[in-house]
N, C-alpha and C. Protein backbone atom coordinates (compact mmCIF):
# COMPACT_ATOMS: atom_id res chain seq x y z
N UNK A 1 0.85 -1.17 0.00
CA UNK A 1 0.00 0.00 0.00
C UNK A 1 0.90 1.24 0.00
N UNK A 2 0.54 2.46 -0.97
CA UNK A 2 1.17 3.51 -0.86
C UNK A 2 0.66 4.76 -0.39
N UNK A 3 -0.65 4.59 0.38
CA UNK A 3 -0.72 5.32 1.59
C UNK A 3 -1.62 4.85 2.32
N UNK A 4 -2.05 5.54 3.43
CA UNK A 4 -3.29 4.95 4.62
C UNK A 4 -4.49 5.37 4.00
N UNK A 5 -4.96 6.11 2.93
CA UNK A 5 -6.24 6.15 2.76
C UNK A 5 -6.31 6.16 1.01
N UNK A 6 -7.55 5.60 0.47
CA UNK A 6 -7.50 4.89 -0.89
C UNK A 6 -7.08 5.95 -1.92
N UNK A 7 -6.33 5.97 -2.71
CA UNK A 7 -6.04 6.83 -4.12
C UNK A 7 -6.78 5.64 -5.24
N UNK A 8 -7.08 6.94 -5.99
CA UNK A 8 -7.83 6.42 -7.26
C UNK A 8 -6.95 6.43 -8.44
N UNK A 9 -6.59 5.12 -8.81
CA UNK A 9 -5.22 4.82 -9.89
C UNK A 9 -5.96 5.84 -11.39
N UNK A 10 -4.83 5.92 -12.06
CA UNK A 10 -4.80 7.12 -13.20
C UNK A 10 -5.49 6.22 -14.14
N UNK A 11 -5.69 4.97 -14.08
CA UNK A 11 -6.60 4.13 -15.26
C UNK A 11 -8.17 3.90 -15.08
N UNK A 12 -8.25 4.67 -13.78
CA UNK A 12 -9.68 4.80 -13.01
C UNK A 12 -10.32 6.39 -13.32
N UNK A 13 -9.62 6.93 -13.53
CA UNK A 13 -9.68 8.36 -13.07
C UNK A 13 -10.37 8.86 -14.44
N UNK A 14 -11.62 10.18 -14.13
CA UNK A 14 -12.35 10.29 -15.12
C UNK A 14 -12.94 12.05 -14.66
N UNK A 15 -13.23 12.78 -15.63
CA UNK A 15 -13.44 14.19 -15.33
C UNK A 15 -12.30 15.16 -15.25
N UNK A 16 -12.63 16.19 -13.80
CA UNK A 16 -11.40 16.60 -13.43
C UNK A 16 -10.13 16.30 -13.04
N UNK A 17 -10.48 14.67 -12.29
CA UNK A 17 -9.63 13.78 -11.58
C UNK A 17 -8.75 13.85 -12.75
N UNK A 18 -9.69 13.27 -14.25
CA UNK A 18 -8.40 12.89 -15.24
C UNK A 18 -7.61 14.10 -15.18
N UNK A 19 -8.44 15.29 -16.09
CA UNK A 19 -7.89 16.33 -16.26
C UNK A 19 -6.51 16.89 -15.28
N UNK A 20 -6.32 17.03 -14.48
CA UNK A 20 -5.81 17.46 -13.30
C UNK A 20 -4.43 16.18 -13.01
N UNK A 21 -4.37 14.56 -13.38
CA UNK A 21 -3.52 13.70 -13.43
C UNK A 21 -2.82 14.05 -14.91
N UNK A 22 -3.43 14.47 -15.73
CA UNK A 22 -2.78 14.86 -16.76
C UNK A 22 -2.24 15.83 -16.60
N UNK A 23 -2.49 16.81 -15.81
CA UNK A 23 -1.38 18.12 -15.65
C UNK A 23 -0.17 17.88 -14.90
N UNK A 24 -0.30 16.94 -13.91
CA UNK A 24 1.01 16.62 -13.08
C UNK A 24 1.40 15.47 -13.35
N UNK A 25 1.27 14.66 -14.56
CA UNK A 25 1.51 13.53 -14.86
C UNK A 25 3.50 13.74 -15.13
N UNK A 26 4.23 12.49 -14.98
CA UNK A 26 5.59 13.03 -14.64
C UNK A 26 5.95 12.36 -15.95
N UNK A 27 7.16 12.99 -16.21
CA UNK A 27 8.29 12.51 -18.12
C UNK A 27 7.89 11.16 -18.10
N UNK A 28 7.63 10.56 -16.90
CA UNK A 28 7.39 8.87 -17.10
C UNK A 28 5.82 8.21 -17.43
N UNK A 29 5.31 9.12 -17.61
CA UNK A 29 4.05 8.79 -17.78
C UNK A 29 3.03 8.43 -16.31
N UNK A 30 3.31 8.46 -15.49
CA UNK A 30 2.77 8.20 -13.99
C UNK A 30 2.52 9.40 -13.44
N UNK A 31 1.53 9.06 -12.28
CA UNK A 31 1.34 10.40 -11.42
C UNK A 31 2.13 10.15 -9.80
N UNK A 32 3.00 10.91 -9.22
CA UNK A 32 3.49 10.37 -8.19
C UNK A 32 2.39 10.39 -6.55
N UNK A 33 2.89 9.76 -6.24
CA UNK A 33 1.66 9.68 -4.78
C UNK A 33 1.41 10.93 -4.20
N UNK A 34 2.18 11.53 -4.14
CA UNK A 34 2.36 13.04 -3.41
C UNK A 34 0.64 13.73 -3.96
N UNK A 35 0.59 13.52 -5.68
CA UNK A 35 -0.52 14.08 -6.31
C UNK A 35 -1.75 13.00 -6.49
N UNK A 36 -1.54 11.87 -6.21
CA UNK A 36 -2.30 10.94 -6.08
C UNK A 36 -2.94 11.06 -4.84
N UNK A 37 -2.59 11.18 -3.96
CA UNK A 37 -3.36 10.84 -2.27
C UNK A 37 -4.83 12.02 -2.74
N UNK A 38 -4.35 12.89 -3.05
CA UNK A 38 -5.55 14.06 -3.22
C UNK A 38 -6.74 13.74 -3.84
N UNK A 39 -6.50 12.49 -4.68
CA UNK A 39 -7.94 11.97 -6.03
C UNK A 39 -9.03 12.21 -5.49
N UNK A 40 -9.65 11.68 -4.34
CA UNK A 40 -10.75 11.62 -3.29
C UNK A 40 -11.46 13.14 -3.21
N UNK A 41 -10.01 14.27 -3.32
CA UNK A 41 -11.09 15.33 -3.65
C UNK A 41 -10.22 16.15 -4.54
N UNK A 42 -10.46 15.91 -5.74
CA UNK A 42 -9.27 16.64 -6.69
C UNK A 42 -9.15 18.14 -5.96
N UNK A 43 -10.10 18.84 -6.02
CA UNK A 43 -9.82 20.44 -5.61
C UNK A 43 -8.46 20.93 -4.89
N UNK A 44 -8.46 19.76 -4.09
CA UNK A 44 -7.29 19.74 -2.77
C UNK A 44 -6.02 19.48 -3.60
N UNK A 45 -5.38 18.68 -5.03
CA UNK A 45 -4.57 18.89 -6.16
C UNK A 45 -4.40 20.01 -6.31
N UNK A 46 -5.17 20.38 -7.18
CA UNK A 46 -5.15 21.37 -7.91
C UNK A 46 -4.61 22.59 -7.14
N UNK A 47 -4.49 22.96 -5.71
CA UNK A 47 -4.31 23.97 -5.18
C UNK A 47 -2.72 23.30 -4.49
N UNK A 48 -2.57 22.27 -4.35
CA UNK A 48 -1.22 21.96 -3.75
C UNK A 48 -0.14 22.28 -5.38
N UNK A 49 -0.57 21.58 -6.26
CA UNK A 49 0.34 21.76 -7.67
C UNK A 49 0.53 23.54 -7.96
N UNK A 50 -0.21 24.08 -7.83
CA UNK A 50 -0.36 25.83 -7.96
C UNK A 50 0.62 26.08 -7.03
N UNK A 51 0.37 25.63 -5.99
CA UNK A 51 1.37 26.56 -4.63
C UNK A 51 2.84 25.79 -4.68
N UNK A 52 2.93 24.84 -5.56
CA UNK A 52 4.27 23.78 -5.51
C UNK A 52 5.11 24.62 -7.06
N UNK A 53 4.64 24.59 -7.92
CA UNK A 53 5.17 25.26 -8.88
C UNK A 53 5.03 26.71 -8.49
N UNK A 54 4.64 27.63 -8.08
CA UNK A 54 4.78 28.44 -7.53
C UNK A 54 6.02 29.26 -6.26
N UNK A 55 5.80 28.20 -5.88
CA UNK A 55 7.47 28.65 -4.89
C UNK A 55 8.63 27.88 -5.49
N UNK A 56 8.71 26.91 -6.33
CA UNK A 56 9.72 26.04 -6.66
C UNK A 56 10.12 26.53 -8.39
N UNK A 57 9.07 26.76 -9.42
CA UNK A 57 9.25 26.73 -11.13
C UNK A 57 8.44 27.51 -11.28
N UNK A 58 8.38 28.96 -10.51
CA UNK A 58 8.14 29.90 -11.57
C UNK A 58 9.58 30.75 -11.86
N UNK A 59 9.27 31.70 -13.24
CA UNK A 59 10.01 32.29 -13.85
C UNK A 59 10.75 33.21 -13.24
N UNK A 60 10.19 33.87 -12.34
CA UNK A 60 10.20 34.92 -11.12
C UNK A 60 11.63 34.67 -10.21
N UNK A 61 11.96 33.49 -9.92
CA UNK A 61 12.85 32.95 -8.32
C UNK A 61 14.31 33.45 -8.98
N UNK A 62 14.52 34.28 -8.03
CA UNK A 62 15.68 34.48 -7.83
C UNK A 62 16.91 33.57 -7.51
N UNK A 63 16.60 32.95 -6.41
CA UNK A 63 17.57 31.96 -5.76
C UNK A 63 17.90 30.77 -6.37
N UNK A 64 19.08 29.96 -6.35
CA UNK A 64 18.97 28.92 -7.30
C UNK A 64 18.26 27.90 -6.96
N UNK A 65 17.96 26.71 -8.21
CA UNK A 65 16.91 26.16 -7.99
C UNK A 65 17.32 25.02 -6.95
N UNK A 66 18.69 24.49 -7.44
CA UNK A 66 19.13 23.62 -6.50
C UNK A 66 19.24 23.64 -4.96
N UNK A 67 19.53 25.22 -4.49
CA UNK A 67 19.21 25.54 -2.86
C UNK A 67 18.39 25.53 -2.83
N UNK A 68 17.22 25.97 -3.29
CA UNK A 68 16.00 25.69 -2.55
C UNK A 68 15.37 24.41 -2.58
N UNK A 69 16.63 23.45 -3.49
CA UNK A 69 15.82 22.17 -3.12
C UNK A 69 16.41 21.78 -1.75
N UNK A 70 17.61 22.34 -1.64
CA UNK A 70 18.40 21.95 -0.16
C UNK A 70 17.52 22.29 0.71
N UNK A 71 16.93 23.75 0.65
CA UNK A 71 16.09 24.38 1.71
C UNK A 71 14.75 22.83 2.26
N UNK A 72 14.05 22.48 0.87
CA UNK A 72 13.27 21.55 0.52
C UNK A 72 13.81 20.58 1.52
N UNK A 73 14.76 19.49 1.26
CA UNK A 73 15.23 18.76 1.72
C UNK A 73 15.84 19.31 3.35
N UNK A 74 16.17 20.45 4.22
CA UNK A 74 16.31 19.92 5.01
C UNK A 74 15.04 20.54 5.74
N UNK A 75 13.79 21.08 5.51
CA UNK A 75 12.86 21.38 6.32
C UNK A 75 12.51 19.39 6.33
N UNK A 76 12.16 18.90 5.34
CA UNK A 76 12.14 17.62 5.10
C UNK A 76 12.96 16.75 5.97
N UNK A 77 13.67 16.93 6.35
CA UNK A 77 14.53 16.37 7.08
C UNK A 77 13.95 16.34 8.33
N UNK A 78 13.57 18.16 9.05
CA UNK A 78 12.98 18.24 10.25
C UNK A 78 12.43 17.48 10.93
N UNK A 79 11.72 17.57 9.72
CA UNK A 79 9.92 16.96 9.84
C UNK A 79 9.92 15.29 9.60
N UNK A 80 11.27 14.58 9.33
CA UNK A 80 11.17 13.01 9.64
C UNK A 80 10.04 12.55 8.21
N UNK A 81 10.35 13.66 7.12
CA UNK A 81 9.57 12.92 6.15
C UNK A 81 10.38 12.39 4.99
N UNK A 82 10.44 10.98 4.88
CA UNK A 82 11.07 10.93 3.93
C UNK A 82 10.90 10.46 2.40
N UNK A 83 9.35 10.79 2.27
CA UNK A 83 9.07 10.86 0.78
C UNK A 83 9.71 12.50 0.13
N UNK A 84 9.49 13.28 0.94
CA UNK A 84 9.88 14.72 0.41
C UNK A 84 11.34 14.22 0.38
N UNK A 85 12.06 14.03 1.16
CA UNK A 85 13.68 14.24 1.31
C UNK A 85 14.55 12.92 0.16
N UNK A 86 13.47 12.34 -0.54
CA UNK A 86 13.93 11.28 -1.08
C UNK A 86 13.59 11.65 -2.79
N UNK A 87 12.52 12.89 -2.91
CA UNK A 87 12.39 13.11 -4.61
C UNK A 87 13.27 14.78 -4.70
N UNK A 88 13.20 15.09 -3.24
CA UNK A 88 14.27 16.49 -3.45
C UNK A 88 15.03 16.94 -3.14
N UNK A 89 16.05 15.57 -2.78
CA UNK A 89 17.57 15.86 -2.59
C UNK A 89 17.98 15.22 -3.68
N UNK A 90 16.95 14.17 -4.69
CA UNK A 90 17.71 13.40 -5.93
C UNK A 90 17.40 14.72 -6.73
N UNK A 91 16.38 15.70 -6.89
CA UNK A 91 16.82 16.79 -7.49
C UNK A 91 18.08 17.86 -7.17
N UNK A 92 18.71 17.93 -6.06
CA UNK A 92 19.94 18.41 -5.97
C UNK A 92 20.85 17.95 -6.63
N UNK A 93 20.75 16.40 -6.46
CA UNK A 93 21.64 15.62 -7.26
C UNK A 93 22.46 15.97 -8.62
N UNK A 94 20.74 15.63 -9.32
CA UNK A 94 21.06 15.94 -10.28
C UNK A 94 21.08 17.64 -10.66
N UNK A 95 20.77 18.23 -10.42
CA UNK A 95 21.33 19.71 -10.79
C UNK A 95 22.63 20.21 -10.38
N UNK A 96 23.21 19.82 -9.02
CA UNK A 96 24.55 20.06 -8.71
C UNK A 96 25.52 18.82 -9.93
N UNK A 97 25.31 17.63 -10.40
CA UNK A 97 25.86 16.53 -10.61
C UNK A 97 26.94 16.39 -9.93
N UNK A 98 27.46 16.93 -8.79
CA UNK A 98 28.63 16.27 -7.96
C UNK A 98 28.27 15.62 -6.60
N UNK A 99 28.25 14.17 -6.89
CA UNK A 99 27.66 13.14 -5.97
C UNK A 99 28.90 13.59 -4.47
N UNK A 100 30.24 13.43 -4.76
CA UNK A 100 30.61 14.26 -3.66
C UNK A 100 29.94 15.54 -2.80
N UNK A 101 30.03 16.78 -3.18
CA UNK A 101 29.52 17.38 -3.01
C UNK A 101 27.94 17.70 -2.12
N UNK A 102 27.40 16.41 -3.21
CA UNK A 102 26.00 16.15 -2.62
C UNK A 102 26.21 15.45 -1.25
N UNK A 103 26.81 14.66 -1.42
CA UNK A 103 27.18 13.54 -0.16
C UNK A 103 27.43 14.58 1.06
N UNK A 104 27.64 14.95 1.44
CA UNK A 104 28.29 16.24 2.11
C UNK A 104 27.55 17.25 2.75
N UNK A 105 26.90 17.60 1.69
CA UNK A 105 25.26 18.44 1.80
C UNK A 105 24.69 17.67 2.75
N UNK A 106 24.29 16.33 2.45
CA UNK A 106 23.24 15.62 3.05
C UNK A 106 23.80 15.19 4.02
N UNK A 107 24.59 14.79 4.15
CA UNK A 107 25.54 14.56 5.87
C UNK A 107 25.21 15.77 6.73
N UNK A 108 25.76 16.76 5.84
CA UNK A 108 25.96 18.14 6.98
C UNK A 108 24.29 18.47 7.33
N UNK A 109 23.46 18.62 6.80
CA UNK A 109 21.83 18.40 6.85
C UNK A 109 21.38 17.33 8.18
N UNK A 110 21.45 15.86 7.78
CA UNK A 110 21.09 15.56 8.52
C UNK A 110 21.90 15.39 10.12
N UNK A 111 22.86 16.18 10.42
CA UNK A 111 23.60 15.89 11.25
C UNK A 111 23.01 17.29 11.82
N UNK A 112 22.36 18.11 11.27
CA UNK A 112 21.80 19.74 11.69
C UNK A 112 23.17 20.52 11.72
N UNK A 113 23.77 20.03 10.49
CA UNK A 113 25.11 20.89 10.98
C UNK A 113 25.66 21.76 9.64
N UNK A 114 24.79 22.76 9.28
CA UNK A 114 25.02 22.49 7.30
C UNK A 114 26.68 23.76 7.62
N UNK A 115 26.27 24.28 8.25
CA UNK A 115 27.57 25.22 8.88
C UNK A 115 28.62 24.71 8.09
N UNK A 116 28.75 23.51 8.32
CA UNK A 116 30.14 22.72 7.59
C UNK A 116 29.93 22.51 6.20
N UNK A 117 28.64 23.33 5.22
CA UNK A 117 28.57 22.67 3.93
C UNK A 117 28.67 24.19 3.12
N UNK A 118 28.03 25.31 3.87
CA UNK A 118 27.27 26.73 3.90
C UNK A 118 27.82 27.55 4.85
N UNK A 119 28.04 28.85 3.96
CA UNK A 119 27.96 30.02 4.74
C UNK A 119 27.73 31.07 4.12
N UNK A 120 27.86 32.16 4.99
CA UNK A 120 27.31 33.40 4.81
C UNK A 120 25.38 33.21 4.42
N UNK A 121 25.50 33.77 3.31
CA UNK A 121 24.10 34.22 3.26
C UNK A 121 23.45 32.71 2.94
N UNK A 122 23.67 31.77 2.54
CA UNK A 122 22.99 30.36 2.27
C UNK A 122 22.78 29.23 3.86
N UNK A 123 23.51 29.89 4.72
CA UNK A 123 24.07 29.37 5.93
C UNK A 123 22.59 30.09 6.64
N UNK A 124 22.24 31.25 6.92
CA UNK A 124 21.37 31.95 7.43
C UNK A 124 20.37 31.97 7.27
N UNK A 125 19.98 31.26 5.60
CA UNK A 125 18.81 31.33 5.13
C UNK A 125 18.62 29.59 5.73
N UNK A 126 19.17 29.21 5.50
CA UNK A 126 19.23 27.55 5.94
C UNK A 126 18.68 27.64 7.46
N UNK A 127 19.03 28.05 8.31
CA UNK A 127 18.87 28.51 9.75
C UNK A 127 17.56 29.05 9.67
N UNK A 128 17.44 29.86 8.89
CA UNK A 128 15.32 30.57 8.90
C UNK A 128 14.81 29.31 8.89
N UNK A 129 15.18 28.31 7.48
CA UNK A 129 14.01 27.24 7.40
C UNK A 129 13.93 27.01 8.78
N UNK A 130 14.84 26.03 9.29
CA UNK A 130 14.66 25.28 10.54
C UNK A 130 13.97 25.70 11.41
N UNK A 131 14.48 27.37 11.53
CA UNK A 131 13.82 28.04 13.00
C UNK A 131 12.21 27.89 12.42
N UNK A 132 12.19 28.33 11.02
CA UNK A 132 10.57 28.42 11.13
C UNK A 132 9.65 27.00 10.63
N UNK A 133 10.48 25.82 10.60
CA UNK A 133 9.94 24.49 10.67
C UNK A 133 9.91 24.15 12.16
N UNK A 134 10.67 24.04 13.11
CA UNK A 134 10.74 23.37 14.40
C UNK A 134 10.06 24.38 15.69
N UNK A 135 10.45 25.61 15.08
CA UNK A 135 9.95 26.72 16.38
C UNK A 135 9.38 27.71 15.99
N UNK A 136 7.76 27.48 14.96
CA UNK A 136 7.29 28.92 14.42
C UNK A 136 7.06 30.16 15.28
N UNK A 137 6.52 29.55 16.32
CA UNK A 137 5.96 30.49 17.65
C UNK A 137 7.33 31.39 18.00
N UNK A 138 8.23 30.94 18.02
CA UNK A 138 9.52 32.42 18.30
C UNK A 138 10.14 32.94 17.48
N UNK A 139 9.67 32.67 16.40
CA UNK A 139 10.08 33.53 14.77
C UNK A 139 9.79 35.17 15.63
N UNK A 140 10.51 35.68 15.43
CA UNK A 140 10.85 37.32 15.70
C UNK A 140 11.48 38.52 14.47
N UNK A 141 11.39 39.59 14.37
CA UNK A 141 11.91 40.27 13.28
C UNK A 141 12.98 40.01 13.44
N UNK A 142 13.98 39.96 14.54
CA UNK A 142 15.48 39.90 14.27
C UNK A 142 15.70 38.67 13.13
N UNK A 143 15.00 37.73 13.14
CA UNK A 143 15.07 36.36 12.44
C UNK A 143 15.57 36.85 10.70
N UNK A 144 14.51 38.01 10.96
CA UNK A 144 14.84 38.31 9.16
C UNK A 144 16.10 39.89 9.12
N UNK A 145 15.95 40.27 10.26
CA UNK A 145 17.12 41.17 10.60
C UNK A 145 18.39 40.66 10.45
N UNK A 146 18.43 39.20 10.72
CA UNK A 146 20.32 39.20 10.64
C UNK A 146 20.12 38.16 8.92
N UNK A 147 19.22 37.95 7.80
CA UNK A 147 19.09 37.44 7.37
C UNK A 147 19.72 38.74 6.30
N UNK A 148 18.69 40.26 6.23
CA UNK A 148 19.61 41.22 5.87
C UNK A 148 20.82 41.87 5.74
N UNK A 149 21.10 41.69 7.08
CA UNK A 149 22.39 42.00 7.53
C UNK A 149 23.73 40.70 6.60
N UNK A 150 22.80 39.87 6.20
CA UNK A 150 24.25 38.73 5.50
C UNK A 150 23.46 38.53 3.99
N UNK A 151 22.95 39.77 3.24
CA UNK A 151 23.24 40.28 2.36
C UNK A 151 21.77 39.34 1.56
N UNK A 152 20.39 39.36 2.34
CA UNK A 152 19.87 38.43 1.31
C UNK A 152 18.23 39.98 1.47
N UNK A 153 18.01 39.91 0.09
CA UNK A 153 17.00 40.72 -0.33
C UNK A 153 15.93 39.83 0.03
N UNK A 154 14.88 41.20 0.48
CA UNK A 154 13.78 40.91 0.67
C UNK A 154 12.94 39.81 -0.29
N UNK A 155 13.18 40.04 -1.49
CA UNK A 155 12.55 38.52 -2.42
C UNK A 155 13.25 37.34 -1.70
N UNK A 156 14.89 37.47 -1.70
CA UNK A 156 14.91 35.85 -1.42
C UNK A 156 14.44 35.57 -0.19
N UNK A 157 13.93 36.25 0.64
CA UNK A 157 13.43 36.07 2.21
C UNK A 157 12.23 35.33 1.91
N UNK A 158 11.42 36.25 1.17
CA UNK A 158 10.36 35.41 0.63
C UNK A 158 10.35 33.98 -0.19
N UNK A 159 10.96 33.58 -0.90
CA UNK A 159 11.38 32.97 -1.68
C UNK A 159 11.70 31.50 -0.76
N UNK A 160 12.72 31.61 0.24
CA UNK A 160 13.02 30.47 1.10
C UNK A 160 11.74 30.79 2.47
N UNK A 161 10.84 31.58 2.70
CA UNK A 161 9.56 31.55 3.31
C UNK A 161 8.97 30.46 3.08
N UNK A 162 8.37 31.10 1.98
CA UNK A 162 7.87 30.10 1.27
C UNK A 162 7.61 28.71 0.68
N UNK A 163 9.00 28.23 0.17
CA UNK A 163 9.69 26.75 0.19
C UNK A 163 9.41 26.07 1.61
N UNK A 164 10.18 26.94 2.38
CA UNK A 164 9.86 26.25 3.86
C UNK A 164 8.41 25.78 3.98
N UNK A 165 7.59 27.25 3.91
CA UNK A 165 6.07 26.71 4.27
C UNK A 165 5.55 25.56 3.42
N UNK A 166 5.55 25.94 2.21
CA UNK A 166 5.17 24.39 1.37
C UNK A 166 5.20 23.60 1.83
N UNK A 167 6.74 22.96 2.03
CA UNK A 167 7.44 21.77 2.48
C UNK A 167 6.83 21.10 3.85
N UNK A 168 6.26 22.32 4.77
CA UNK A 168 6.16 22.03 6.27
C UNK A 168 4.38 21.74 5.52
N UNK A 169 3.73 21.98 5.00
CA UNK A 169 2.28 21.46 4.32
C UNK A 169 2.54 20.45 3.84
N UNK A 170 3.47 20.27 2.71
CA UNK A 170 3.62 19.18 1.83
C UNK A 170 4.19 18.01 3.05
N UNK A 171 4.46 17.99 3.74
CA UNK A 171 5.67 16.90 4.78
C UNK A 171 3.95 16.30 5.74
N UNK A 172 3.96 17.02 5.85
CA UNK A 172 2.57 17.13 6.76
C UNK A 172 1.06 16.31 5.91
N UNK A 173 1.04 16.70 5.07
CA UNK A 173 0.23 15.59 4.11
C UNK A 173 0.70 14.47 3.76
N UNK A 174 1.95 14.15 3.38
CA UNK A 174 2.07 12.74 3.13
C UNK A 174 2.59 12.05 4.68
N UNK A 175 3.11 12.90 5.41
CA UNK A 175 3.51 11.81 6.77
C UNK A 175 2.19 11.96 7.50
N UNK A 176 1.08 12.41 7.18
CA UNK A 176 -0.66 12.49 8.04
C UNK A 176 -0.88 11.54 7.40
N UNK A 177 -0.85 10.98 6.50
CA UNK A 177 -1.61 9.94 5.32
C UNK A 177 -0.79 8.71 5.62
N UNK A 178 0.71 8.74 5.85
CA UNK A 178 1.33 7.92 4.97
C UNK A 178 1.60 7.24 3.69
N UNK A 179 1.62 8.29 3.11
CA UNK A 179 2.35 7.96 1.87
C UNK A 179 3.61 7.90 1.23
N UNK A 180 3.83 6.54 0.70
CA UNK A 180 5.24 6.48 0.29
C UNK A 180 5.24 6.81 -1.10
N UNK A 181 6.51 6.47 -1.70
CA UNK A 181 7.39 6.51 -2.61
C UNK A 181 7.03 5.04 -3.73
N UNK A 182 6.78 4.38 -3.25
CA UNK A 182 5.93 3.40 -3.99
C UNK A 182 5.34 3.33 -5.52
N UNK A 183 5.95 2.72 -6.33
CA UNK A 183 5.41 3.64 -7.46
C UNK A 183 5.83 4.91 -8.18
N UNK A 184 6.16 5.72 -7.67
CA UNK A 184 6.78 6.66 -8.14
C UNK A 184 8.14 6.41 -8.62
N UNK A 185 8.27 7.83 -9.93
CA UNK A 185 9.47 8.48 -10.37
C UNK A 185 10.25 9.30 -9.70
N UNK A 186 11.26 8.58 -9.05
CA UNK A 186 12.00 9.49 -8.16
C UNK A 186 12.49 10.55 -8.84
N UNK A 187 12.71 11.91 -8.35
CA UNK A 187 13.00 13.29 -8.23
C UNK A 187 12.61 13.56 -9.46
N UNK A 188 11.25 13.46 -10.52
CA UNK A 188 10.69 14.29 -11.63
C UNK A 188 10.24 15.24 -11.28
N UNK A 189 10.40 16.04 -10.18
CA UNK A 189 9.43 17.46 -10.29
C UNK A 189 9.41 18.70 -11.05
């Protein structure tokens, strides 16, 4: 089983359901679980895919795409989910292509120690996710005060906001459900 409550397979699926599996359908021809768990009430799709391409592939993002999959991957991390941390650190992967490198990342991540991977302004922004995945309630202005102070504009503040929040929704729906990886095309997003 690839989660705790029934998904409706893409050879079942008829209306919007289809419509809507055809928009997030991946290079492999499949829909991954992440967009599958939702079938039961498409609406609830359709607004996670908007807000997912939205902080991650629009035209707009400043920041590169590969940190914010790091960002991705270690709110993911936080949060003990590891369908997220398993389709978007293989997108680091492959966008950095240095499996060293990567190796390293993800050590220093899950050890909560990226200090040793990051600094300056990627180091700080890394530090927002966490503070505002593990401890939203003491998020304070200084939080985004020393985020300025190490040289990151108000967009990218927003920008890794954002990612974070997704991620802490997106982590939160598939580890509420349980849904795995099952089936899926690892890191097509």
């Amino acid at each position: 089983m690839s989660a705790w409550i029934k998904m409706i397979p893409e050879n079942e699926a008829t209306g919007v359901l289809r419509e809507l599996y055809d928009e997030v359908m991946t290079p492999h021809g499949t829909v991954d679980n992440v967009m599958k768990v939702h079938s039961l009430r498409p609406h609830t799709m359709h607004g996670h895919v908007a807000l997912y391409r939205s902080v991650l592939h629009h035209p707009d993002i400043q920041l590169p795409l590969w940190f914010l999959e790091v960002i991705a991957s270690y709110v993911s991390i936080k949060n003990a989910c590891a369908y997220s941390l398993t389709h978007h650190f293989m997108n680091v992967r492959r966008l950095l292509n240095d499996d060293q490198r990567c190796d390293g990342i993800l050590h220093s991540l899950h050890a909560g120690a990226p200090e040793t991977q990051f600094q300056d302004k990627q180091l700080v922004l890394l530090r927002y996710a966490a503070k505002l995945t593990t401890d939203v309630g003491a998020m304070e202005a200084s939080d985004v005060e020393i985020l300025r102070q190490n040289e990151c504009t108000d967009g990218e503040i927003l920008e890794v906001n954002q990612v974070a929040a997704y991620f802490n929704y997106s982590n939160r729906l598939l580890n509420g459900l349980g849904v795995t990886t099952q089936g899926d095309s690892i890191g097509f997003y």
